[in-house]
PDB file of N, CA and C in Angstrom:
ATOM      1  N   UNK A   1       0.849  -1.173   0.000  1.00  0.00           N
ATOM      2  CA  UNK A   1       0.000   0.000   0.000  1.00  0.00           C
ATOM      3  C   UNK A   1       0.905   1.250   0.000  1.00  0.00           C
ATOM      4  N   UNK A   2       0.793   2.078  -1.152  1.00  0.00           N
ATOM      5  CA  UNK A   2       1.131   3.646  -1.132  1.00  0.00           C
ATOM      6  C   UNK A   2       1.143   4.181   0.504  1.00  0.00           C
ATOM      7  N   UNK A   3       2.095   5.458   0.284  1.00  0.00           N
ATOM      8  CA  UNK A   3       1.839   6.312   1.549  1.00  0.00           C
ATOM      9  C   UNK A   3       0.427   7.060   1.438  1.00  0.00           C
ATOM     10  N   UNK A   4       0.296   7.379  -0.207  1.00  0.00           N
ATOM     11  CA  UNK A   4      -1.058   7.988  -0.533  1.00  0.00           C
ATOM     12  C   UNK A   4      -2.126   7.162   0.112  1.00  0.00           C
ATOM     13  N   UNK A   5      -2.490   5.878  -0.517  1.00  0.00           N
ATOM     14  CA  UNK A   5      -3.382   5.261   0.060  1.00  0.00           C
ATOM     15  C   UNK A   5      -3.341   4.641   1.309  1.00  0.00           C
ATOM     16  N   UNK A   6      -2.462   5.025   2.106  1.00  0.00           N
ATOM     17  CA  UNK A   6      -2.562   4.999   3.508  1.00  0.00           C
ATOM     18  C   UNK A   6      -3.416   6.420   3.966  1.00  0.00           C
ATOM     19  N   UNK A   7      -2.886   7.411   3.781  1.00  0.00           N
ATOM     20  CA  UNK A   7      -3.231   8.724   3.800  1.00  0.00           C
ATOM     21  C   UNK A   7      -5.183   8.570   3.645  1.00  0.00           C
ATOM     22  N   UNK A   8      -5.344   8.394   2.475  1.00  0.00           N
ATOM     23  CA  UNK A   8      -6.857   8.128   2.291  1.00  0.00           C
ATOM     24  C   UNK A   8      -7.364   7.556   2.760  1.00  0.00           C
ATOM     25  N   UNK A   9      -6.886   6.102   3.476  1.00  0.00           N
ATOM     26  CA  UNK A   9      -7.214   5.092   4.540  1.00  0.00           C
ATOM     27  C   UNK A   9      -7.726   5.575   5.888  1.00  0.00           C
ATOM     28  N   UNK A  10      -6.529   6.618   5.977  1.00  0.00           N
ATOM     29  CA  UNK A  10      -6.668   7.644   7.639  1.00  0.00           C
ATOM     30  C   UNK A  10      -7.830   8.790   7.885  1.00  0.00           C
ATOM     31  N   UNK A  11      -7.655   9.242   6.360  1.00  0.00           N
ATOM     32  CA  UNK A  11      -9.266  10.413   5.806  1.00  0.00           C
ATOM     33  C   UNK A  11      -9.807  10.019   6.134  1.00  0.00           C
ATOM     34  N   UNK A  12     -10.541   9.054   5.981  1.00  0.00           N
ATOM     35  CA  UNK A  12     -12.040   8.001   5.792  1.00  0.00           C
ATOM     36  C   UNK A  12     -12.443   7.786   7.430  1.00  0.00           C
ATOM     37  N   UNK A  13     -11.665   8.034   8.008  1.00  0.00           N
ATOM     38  CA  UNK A  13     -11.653   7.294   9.365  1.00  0.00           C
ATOM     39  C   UNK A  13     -11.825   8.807  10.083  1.00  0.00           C
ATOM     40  N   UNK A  14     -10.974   9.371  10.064  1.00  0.00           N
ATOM     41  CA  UNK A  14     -11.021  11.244  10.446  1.00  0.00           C
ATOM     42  C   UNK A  14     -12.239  12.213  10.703  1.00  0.00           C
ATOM     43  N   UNK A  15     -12.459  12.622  12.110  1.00  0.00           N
ATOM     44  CA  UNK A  15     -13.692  13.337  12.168  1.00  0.00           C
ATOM     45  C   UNK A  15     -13.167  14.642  11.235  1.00  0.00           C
ATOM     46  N   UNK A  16     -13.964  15.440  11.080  1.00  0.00           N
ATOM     47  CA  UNK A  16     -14.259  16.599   9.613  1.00  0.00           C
ATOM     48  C   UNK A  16     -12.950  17.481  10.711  1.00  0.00           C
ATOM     49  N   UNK A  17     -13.179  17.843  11.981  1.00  0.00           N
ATOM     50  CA  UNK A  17     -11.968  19.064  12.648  1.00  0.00           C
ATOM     51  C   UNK A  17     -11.149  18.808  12.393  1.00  0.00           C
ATOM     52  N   UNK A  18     -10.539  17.240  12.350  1.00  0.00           N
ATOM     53  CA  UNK A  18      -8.819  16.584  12.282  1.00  0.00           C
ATOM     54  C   UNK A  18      -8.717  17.054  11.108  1.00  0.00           C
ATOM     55  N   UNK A  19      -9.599  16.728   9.912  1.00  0.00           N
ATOM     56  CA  UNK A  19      -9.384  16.863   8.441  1.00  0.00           C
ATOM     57  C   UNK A  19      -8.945  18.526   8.335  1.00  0.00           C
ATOM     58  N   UNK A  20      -9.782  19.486   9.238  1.00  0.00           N
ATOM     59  CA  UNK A  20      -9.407  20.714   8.690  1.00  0.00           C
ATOM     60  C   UNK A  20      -7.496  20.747   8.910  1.00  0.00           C
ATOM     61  N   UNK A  21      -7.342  20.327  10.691  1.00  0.00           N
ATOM     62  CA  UNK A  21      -6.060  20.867  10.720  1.00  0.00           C
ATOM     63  C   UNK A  21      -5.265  20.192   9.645  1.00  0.00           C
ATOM     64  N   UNK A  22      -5.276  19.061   9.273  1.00  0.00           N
ATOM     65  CA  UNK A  22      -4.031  17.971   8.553  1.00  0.00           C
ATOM     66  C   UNK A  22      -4.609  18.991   7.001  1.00  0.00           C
ATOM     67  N   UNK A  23      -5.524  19.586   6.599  1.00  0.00           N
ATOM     68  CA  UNK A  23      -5.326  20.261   5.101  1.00  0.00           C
ATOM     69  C   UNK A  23      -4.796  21.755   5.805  1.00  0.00           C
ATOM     70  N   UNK A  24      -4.692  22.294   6.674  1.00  0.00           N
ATOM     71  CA  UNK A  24      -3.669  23.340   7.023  1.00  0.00           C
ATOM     72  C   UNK A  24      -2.406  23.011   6.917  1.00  0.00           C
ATOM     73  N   UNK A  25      -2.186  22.050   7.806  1.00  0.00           N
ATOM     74  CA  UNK A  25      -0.649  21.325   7.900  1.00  0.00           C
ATOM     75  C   UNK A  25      -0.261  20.892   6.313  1.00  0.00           C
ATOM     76  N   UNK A  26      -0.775  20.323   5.164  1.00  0.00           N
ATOM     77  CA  UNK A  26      -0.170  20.025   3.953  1.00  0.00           C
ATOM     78  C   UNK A  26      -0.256  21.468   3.623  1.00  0.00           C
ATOM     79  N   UNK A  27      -0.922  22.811   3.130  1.00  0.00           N
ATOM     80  CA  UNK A  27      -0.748  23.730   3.419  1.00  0.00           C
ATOM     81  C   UNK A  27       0.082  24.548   3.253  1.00  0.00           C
ATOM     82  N   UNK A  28       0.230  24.527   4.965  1.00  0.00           N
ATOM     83  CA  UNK A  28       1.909  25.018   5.326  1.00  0.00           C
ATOM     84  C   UNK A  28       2.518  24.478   4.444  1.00  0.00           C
ATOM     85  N   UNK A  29       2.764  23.015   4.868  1.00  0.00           N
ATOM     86  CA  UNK A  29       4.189  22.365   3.975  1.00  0.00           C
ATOM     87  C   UNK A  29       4.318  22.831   2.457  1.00  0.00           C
ATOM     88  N   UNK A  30       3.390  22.952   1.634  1.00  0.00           N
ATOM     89  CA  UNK A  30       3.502  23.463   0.430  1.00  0.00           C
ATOM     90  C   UNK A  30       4.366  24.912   0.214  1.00  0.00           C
ATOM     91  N   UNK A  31       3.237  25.644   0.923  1.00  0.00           N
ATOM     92  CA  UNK A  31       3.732  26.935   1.200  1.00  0.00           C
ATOM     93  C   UNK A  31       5.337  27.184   1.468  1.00  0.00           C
ATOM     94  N   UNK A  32       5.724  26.584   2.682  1.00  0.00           N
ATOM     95  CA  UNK A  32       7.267  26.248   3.036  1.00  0.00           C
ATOM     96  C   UNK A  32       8.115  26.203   2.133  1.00  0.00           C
ATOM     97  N   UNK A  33       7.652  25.312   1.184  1.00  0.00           N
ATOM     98  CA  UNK A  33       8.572  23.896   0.313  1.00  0.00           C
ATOM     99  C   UNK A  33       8.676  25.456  -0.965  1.00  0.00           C
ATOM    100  N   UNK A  34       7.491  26.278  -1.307  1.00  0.00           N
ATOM    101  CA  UNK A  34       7.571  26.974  -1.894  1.00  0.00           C
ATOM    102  C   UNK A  34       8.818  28.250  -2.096  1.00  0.00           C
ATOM    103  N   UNK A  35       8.812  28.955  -0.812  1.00  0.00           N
ATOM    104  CA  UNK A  35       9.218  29.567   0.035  1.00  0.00           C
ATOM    105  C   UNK A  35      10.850  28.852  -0.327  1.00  0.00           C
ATOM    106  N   UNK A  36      10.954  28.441   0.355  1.00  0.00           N
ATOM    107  CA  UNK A  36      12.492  27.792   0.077  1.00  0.00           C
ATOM    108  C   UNK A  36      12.994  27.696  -1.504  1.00  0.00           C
ATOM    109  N   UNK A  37      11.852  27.071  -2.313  1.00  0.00           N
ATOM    110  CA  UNK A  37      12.960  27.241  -3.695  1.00  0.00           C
ATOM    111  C   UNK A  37      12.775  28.818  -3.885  1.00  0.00           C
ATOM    112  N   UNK A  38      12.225  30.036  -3.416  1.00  0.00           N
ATOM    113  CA  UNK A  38      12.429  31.046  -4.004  1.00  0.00           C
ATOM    114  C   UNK A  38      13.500  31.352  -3.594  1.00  0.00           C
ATOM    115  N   UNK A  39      13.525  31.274  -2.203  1.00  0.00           N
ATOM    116  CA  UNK A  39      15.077  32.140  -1.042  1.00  0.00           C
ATOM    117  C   UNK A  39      16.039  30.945  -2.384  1.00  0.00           C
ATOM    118  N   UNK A  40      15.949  29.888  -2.328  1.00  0.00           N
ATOM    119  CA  UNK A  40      17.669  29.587  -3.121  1.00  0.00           C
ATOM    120  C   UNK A  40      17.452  30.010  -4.609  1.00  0.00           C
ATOM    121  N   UNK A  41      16.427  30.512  -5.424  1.00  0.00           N
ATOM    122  CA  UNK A  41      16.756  31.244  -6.393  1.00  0.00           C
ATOM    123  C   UNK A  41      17.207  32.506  -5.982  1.00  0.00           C
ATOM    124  N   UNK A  42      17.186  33.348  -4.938  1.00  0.00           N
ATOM    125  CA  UNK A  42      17.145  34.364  -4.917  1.00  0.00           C
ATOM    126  C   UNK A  42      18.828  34.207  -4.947  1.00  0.00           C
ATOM    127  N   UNK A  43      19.440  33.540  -3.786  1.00  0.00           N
ATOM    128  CA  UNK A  43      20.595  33.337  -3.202  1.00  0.00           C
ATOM    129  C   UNK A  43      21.317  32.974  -4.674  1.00  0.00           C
ATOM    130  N   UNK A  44      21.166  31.861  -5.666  1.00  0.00           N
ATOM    131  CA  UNK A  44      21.663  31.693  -7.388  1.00  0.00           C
ATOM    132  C   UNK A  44      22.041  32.801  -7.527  1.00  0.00           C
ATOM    133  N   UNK A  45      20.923  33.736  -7.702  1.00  0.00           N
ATOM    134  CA  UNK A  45      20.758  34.911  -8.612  1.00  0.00           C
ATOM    135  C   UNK A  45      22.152  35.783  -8.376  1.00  0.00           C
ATOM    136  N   UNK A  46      22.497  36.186  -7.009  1.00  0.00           N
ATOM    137  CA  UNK A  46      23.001  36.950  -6.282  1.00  0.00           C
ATOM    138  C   UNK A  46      24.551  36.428  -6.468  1.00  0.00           C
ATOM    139  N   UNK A  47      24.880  35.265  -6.083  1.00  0.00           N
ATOM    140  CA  UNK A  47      26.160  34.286  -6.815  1.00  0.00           C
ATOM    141  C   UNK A  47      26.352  34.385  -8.214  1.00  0.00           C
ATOM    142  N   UNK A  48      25.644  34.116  -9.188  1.00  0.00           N
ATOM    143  CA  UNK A  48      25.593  34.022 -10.761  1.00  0.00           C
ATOM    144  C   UNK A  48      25.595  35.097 -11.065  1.00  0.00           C
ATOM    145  N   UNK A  49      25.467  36.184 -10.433  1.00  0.00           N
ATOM    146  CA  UNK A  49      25.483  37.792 -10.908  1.00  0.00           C
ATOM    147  C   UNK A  49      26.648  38.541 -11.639  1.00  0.00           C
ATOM    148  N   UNK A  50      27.891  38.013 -10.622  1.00  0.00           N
ATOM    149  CA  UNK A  50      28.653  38.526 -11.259  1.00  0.00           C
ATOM    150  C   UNK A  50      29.276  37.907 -12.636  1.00  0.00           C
ATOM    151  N   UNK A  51      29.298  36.550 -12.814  1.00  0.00           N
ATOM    152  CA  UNK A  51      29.181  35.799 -13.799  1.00  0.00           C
ATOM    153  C   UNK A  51      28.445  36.844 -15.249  1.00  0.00           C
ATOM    154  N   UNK A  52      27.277  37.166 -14.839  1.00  0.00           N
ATOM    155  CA  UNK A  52      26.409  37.481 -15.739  1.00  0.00           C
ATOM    156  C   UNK A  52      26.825  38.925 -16.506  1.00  0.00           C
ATOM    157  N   UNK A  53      27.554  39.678 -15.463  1.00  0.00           N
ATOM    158  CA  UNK A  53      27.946  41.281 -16.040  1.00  0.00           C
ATOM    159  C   UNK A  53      29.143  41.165 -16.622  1.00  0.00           C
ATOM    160  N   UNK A  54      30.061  39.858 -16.828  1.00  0.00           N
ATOM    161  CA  UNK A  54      31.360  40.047 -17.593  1.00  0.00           C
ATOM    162  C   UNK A  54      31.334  40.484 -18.853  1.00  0.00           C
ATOM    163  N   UNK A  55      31.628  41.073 -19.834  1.00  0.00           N
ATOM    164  CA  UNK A  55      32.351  41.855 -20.848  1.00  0.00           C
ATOM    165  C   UNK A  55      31.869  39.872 -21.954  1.00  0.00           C
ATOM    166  N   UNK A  56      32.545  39.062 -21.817  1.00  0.00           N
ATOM    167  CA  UNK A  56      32.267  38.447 -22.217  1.00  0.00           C
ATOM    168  C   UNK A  56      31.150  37.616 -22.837  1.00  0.00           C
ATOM    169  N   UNK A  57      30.248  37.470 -21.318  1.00  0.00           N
ATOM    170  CA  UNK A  57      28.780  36.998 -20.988  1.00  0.00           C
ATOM    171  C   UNK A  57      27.839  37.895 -22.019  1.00  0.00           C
ATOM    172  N   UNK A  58      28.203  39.277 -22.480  1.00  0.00           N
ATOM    173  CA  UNK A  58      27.706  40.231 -23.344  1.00  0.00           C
ATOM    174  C   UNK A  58      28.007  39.764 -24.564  1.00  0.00           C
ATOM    175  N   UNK A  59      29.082  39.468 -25.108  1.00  0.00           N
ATOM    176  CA  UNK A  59      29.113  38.994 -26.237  1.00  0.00           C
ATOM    177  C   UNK A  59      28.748  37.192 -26.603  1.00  0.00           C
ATOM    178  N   UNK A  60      28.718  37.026 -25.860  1.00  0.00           N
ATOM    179  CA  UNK A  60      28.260  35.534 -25.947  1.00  0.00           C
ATOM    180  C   UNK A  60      26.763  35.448 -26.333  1.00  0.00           C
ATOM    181  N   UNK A  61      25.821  36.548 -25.869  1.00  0.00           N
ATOM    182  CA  UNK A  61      24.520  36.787 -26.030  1.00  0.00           C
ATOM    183  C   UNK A  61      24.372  38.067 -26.881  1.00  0.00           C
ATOM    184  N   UNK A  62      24.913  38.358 -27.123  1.00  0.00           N
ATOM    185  CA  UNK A  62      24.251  39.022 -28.230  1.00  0.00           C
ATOM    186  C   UNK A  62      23.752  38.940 -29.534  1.00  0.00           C
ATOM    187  N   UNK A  63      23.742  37.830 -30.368  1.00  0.00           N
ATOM    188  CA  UNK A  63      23.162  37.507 -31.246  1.00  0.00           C
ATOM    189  C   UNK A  63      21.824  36.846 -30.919  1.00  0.00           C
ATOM    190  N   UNK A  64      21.722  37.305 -29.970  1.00  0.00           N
ATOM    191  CA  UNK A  64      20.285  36.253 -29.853  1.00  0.00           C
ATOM    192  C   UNK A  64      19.535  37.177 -29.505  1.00  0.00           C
TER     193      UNK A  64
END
């Protein structure tokens, strides 16, 4: 049996209040999980930056 269909196993069984908090709690976690790949794009961005302003990096792209 899946973790999923364990999960649905546990729903079925769940008075409606438990159900609200555990769809807050996935939720959050989404939200979180979200949250985090932005902060490490942000953190890329900020590293790869200087990469990006070389004299070179300009001519490498400019035909496009």
């Amino acid at each position: 049996m899946t973790i999923k269909e364990k999960l649905l196993q546990e729903i079925e069984k769940a008075p409606e209040p438990l159900l609200q908090e555990v769809l807050n709690f996935i939720q959050f976690l989404q939200n979180k999980r979200q949250q985090e790949k932005l902060e490490i794009t942000l953190l890329s961005e900020s590293s790869l930056q200087k990469d990006w302003l070389k004299p070179e990096e300009d001519e490498a792209w400019q035909d496009l």
